[in-house]
C-alpha atoms as a PDB file:
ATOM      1  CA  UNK A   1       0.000   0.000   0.000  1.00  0.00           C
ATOM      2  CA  UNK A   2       1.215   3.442  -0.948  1.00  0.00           C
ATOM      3  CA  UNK A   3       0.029   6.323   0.719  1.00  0.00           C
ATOM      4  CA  UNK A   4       0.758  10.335   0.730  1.00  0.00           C
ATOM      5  CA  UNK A   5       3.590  10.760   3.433  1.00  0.00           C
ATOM      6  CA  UNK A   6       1.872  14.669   3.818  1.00  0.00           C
ATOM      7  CA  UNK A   7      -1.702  13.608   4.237  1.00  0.00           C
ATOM      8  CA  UNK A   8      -2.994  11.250   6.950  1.00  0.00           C
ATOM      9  CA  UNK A   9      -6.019  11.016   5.269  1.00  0.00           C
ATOM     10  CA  UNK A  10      -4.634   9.240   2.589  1.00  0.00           C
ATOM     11  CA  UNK A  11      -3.167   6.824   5.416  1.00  0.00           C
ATOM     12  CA  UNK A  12      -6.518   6.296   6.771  1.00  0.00           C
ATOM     13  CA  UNK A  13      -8.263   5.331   3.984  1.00  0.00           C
ATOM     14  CA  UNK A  14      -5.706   2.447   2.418  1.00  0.00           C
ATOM     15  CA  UNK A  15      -4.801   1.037   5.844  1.00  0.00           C
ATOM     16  CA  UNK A  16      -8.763   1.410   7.396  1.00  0.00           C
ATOM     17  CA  UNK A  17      -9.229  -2.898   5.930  1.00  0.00           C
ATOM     18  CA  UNK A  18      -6.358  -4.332   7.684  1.00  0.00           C
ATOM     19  CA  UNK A  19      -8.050  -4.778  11.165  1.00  0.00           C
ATOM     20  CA  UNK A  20     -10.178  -7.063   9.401  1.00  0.00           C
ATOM     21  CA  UNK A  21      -7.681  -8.970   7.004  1.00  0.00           C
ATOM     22  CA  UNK A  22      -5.658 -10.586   9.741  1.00  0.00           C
ATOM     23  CA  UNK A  23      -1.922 -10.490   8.515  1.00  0.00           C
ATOM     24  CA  UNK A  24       0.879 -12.485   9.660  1.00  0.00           C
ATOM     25  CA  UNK A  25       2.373  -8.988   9.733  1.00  0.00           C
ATOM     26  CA  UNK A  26       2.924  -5.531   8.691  1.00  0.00           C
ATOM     27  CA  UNK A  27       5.690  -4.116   7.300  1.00  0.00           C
ATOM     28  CA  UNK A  28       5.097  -0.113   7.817  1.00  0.00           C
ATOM     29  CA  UNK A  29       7.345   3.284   7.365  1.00  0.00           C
ATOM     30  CA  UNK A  30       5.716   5.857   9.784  1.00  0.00           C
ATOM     31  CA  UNK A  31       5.998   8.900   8.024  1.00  0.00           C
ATOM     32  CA  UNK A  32       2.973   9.888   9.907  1.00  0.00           C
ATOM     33  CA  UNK A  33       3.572   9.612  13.315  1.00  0.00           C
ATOM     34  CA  UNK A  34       0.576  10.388  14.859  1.00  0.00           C
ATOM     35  CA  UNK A  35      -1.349   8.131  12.005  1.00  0.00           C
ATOM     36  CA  UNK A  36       1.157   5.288  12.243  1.00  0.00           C
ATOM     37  CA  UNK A  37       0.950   5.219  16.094  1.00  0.00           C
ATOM     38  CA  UNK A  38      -3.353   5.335  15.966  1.00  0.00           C
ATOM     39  CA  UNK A  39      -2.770   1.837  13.082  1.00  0.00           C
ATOM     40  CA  UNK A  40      -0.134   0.025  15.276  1.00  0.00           C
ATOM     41  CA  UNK A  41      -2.766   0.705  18.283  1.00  0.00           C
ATOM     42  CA  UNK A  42      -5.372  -0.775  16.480  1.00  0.00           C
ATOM     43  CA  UNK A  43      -3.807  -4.249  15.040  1.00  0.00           C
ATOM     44  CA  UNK A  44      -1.370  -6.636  17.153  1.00  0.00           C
ATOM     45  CA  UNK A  45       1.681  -4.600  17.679  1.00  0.00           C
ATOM     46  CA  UNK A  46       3.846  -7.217  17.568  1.00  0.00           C
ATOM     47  CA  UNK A  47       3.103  -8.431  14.301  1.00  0.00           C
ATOM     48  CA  UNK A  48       4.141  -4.755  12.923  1.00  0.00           C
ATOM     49  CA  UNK A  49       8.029  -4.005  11.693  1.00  0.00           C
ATOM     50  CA  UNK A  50       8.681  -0.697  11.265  1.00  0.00           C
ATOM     51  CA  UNK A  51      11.244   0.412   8.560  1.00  0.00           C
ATOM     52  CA  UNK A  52      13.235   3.961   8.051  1.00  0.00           C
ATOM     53  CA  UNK A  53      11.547   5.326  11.474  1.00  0.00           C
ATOM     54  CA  UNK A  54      10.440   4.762  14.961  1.00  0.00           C
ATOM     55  CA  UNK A  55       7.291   5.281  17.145  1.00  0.00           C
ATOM     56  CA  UNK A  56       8.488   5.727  20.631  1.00  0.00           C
ATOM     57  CA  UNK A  57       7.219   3.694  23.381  1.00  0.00           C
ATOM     58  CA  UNK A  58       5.351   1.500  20.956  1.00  0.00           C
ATOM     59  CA  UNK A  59       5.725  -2.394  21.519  1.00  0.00           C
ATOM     60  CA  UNK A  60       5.826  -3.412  17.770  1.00  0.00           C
ATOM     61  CA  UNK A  61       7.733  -6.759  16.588  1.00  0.00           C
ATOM     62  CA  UNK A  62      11.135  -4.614  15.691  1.00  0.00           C
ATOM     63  CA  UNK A  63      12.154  -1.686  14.003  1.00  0.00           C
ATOM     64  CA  UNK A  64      15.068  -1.693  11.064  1.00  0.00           C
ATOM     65  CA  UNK A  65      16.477   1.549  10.473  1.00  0.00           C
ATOM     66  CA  UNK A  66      19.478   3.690  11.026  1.00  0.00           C
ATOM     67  CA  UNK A  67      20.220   5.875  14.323  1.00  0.00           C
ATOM     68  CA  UNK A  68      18.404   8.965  13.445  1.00  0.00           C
ATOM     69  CA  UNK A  69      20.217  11.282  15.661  1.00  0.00           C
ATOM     70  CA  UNK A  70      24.021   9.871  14.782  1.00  0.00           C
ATOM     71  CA  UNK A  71      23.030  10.451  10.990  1.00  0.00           C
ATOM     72  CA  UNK A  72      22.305  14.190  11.603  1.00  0.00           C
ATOM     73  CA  UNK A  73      25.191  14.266  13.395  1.00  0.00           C
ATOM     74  CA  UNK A  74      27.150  12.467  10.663  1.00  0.00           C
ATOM     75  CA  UNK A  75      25.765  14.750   8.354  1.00  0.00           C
ATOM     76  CA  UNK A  76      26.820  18.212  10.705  1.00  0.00           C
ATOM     77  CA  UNK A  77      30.590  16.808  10.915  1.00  0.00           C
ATOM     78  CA  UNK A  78      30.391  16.522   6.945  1.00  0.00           C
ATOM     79  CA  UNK A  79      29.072  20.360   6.139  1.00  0.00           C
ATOM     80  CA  UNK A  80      31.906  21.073   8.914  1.00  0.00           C
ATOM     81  CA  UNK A  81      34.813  19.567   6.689  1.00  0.00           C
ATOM     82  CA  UNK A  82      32.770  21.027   3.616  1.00  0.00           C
ATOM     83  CA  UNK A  83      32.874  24.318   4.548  1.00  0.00           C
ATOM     84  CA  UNK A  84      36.382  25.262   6.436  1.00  0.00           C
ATOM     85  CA  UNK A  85      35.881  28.621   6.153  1.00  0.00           C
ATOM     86  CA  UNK A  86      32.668  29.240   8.198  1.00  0.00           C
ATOM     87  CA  UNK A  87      29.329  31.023   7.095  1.00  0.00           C
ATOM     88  CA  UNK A  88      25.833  30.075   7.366  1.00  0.00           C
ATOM     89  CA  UNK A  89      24.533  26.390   7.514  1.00  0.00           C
ATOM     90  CA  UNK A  90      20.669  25.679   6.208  1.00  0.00           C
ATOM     91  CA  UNK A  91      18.551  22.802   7.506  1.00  0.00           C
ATOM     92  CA  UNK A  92      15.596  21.811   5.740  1.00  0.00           C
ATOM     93  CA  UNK A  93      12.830  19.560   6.862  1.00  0.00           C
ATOM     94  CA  UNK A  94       9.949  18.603   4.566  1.00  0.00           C
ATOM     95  CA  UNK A  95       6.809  17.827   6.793  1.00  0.00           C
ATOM     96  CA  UNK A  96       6.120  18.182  10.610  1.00  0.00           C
ATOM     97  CA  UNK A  97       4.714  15.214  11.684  1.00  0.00           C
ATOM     98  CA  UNK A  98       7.904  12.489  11.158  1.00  0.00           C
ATOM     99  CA  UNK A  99       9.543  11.947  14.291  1.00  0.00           C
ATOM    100  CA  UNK A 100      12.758  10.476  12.155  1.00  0.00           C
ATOM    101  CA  UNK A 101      12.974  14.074  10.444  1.00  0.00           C
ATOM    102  CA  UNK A 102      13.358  15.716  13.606  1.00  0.00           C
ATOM    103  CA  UNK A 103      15.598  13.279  15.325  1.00  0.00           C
ATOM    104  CA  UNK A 104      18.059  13.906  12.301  1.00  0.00           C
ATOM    105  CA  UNK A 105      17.674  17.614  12.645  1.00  0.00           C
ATOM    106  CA  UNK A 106      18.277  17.136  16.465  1.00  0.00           C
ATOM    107  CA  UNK A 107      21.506  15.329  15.775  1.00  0.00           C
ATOM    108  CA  UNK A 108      22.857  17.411  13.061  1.00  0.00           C
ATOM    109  CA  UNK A 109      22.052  20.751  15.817  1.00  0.00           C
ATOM    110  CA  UNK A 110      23.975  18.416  18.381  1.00  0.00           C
ATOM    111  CA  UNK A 111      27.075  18.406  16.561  1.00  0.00           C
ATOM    112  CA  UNK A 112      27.214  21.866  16.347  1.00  0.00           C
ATOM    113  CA  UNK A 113      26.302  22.494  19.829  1.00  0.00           C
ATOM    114  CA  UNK A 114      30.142  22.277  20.440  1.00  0.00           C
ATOM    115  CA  UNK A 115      31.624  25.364  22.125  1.00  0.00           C
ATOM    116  CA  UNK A 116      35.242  26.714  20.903  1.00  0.00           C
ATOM    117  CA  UNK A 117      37.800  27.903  22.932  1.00  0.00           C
ATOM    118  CA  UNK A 118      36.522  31.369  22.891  1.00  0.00           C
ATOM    119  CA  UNK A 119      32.493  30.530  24.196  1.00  0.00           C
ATOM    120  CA  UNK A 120      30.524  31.322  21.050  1.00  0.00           C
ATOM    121  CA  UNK A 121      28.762  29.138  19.056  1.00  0.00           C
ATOM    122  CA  UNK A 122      30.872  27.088  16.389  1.00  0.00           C
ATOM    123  CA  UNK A 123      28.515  27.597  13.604  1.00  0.00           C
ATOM    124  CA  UNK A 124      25.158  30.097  12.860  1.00  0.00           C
ATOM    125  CA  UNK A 125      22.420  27.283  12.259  1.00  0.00           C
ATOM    126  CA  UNK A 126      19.098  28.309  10.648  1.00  0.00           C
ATOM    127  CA  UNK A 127      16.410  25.689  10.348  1.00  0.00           C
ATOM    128  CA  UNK A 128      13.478  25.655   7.711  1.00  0.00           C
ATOM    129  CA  UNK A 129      10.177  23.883   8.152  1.00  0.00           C
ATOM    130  CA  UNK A 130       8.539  22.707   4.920  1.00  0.00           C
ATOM    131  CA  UNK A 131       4.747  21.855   5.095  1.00  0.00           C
ATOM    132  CA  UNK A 132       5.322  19.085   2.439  1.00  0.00           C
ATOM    133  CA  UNK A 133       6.404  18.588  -1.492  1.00  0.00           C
ATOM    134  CA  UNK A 134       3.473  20.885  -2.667  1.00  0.00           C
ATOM    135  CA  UNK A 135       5.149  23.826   0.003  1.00  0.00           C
ATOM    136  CA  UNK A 136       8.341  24.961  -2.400  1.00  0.00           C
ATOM    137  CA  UNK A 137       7.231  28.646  -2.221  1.00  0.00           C
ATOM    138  CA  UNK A 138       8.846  28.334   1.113  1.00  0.00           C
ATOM    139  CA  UNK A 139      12.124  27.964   0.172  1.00  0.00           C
ATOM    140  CA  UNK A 140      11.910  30.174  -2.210  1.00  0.00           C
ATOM    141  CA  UNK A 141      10.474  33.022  -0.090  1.00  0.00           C
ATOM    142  CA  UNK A 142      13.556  32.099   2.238  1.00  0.00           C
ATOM    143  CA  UNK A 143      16.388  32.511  -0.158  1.00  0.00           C
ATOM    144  CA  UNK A 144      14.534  35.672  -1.227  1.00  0.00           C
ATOM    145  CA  UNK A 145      14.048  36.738   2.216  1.00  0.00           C
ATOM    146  CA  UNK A 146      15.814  35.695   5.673  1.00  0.00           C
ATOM    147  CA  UNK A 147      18.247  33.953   3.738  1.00  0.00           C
ATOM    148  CA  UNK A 148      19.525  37.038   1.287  1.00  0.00           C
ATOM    149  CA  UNK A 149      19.776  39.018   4.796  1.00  0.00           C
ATOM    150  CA  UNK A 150      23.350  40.330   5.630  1.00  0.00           C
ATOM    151  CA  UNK A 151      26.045  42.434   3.698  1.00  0.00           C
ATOM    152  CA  UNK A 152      26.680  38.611   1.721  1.00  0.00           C
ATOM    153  CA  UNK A 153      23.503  37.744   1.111  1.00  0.00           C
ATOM    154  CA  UNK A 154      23.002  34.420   0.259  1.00  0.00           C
ATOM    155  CA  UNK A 155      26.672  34.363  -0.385  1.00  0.00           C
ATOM    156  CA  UNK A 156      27.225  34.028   3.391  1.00  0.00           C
ATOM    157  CA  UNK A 157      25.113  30.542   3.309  1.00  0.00           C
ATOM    158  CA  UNK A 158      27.890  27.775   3.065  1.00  0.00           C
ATOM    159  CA  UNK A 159      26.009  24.956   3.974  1.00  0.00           C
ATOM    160  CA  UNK A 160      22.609  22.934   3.554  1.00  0.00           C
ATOM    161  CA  UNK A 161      21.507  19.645   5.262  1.00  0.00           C
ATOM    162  CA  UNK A 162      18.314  18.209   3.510  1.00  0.00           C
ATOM    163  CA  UNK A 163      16.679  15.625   6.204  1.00  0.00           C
ATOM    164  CA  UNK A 164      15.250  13.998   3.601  1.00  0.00           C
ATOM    165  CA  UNK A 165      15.034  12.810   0.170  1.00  0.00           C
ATOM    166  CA  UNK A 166      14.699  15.929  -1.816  1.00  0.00           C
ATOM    167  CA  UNK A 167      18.259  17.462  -1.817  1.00  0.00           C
ATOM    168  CA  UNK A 168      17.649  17.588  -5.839  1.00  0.00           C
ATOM    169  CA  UNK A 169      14.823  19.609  -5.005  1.00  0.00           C
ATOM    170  CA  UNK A 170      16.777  22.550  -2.793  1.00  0.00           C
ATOM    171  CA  UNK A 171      19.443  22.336  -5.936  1.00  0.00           C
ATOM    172  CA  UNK A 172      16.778  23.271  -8.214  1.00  0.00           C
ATOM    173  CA  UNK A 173      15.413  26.656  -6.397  1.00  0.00           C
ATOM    174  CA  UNK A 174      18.843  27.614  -5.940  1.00  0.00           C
ATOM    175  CA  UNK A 175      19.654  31.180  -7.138  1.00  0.00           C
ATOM    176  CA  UNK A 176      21.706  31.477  -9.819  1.00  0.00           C
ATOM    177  CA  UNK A 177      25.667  31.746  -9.049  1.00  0.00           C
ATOM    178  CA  UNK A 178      25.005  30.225  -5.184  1.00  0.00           C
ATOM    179  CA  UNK A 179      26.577  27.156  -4.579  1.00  0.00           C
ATOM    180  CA  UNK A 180      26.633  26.006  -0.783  1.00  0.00           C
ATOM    181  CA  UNK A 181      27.561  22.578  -0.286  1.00  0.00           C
ATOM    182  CA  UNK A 182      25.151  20.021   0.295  1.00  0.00           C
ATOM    183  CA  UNK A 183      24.208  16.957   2.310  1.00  0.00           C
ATOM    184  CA  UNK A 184      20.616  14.839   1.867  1.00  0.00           C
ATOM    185  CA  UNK A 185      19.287  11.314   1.789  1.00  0.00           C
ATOM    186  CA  UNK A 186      18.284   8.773  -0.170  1.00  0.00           C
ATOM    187  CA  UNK A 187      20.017   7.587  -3.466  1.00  0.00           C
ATOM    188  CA  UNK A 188      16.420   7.851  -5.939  1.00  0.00           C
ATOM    189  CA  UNK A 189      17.719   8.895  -9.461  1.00  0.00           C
ATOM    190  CA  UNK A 190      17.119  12.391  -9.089  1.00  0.00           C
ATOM    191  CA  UNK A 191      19.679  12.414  -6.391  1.00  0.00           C
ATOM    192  CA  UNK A 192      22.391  10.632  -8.074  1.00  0.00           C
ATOM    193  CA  UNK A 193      22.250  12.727 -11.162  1.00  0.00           C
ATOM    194  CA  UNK A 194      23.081  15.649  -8.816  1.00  0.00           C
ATOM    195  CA  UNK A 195      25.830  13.653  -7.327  1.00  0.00           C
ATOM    196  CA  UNK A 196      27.218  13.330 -10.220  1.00  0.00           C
ATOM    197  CA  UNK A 197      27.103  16.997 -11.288  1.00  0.00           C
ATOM    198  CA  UNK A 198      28.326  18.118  -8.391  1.00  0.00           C
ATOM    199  CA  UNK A 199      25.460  20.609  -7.273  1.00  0.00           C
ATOM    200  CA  UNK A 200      25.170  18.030  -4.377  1.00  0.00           C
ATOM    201  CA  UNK A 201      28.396  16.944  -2.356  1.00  0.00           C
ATOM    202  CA  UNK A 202      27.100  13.646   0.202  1.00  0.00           C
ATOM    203  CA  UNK A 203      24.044  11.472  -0.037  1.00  0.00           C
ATOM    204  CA  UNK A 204      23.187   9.604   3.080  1.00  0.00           C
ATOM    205  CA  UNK A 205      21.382   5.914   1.699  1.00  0.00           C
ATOM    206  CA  UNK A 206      19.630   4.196   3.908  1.00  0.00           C
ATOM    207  CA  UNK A 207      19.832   0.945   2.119  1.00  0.00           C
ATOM    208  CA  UNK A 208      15.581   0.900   1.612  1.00  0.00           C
ATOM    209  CA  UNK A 209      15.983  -2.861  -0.595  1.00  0.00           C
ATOM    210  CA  UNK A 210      17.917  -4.181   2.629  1.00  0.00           C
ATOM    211  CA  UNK A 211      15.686  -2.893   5.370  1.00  0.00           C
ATOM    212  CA  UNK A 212      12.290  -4.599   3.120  1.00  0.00           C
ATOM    213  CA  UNK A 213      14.357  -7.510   2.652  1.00  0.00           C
ATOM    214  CA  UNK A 214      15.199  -7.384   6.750  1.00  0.00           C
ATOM    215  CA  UNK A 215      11.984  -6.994   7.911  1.00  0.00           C
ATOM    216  CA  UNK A 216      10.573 -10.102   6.246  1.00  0.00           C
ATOM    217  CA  UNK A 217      13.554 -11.829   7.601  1.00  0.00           C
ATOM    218  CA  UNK A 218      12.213 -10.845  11.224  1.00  0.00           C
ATOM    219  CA  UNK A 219       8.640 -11.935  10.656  1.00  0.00           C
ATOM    220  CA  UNK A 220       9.620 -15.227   9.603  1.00  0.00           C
ATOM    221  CA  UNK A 221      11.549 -15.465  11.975  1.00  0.00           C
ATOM    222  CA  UNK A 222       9.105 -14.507  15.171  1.00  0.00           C
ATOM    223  CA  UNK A 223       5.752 -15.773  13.167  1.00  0.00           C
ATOM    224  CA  UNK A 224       6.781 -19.263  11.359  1.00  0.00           C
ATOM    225  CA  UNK A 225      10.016 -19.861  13.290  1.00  0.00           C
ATOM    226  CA  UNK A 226       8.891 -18.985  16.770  1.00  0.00           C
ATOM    227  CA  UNK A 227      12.580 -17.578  17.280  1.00  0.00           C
ATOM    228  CA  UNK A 228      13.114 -14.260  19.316  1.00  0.00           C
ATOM    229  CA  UNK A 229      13.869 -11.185  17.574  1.00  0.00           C
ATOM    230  CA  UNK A 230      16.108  -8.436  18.144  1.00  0.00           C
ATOM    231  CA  UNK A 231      13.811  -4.856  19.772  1.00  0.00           C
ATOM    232  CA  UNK A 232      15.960  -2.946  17.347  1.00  0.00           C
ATOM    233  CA  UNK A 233      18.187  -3.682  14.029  1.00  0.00           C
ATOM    234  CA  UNK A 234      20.541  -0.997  13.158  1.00  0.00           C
ATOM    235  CA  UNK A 235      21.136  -0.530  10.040  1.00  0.00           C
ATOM    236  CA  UNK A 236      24.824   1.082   8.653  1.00  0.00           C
ATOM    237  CA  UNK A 237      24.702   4.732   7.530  1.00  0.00           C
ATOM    238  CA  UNK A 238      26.302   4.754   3.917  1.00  0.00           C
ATOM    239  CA  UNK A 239      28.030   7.722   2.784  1.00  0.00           C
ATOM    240  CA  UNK A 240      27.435   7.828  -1.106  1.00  0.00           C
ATOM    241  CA  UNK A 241      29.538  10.442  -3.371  1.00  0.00           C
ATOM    242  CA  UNK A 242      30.447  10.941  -6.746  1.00  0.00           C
ATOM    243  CA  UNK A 243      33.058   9.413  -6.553  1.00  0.00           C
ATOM    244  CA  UNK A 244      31.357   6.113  -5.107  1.00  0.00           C
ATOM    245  CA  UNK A 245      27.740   6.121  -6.843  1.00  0.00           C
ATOM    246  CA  UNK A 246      28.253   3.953  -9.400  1.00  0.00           C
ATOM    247  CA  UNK A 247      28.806   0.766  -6.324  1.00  0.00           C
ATOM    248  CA  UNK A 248      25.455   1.539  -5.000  1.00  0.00           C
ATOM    249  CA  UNK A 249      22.160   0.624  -6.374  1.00  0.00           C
ATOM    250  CA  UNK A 250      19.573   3.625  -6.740  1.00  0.00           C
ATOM    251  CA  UNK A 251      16.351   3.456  -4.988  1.00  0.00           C
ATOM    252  CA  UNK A 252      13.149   3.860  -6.498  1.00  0.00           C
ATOM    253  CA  UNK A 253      12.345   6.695  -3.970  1.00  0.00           C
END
């Protein structure tokens, strides 16, 4: 089932059947917290794996996906070799109800939290919110706005980290002649092909064939098997460059 990460709605209405279906298990990405965590508290949480997020303090079978907050801070310490020379660093978050999202934004504000020897702030962070895909004019109002503030103007911003998957996306709005560096997720095509131009620098995968392919490992294993599985598999967080790509399968988004 494939619903619109930006509109529980759309989650209600393909997932309302499966109380009634009785599956061996459910293999689910909460995008939508707060309509992932009403589903999971419906059906038998321990038939439910949960891939590329968590629900805190939800009992469900496992879940398979990478630290959230040692990505973001992963991705801080790579803008901070990126960009030697200080100025501005961008986050951008597209939606506000996945708890992932904001665990990667919390770790990427954690590595930056570090104090130098002289007691100011290492880096000026600025954070953007995005309502979802359809919410561009945003970004656009922000490189226009806040973000051309200063003598530099957008000059001055060295930096973007993209929480998710649409680091292509931020490329494209870009003003002409600004170039900050840029770290995302997810290798889906559009991604890649700005890897390989160079308009973005690091791509964070998260490996989506292995964590399917993991999670119906687990169910075997706990429904047909009646072996004990782990509360938590970690999954590795894969640095992919230009310079790499071409080892690394794309995901279909």
């Amino acid at each position: 089932l494939f619903y619109d990460r930006f509109d529980p709605a759309s989650f209600e209405r393909l997932t309302a059947g499966l109380m009634h279906q009785s599956p061996d298990g459910v293999i689910l990405a909460p995008s939508i917290e707060t309509a992932a965590r009403g589903l999971v508290e419906r059906i038998d949480p321990r038939m439910v794996v949960l891939i590329d997020g968590d629900l805190p303090d939800v009992g469900v079978l496992t879940t398979i996906s990478q630290d959230s907050i040692e990505s973001g801070l992963l991705a801080g310490k790579l803008l901070d070799l990126l960009c030697p020379n200080g100025g501005r660093l961008l986050s951008v978050t597209v939606g506000v109800d996945d708890h992932h999202l904001q665990l990667r934004r919390k770790g990427f504000e954690r590595y930056f939290a570090a104090i130098d020897e002289e007691g100011t702030p290492k880096r000026l962070l600025e954070h953007l919110v995005i309502a979802d895909t359809r919410d561009w004019a945003s970004l656009d109002a922000w490189f226009a706005g806040p973000g051309a503030a200063g003598p530099e103007g957008l000059e001055s911003v060295a930096g973007i980290f993209v929480t998710n998957a649409a680091a292509h996306e931020v490329v494209a709005r870009l003003p002409a002649a600004v170039l900050p560096r840029i770290v995302g997720y997810d290798l889906i095509p559009e991604n890649a092909r700005a890897l390989q131009e160079g308009t973005v620098d690091f791509i964070i995968n998260q490996q989506p064939e292995n964590q399917g392919y993991q999670a119906l490992v687990a169910i075997h294993r706990a429904r047909v098997m009646g072996e004990p599985v782990s509360d938590v598999i970690r999954m590795p967080i894969d640095i992919v460059m230009r310079e790499n790509l071409d080892f690394h399968p794309l995901s279909t988004g």
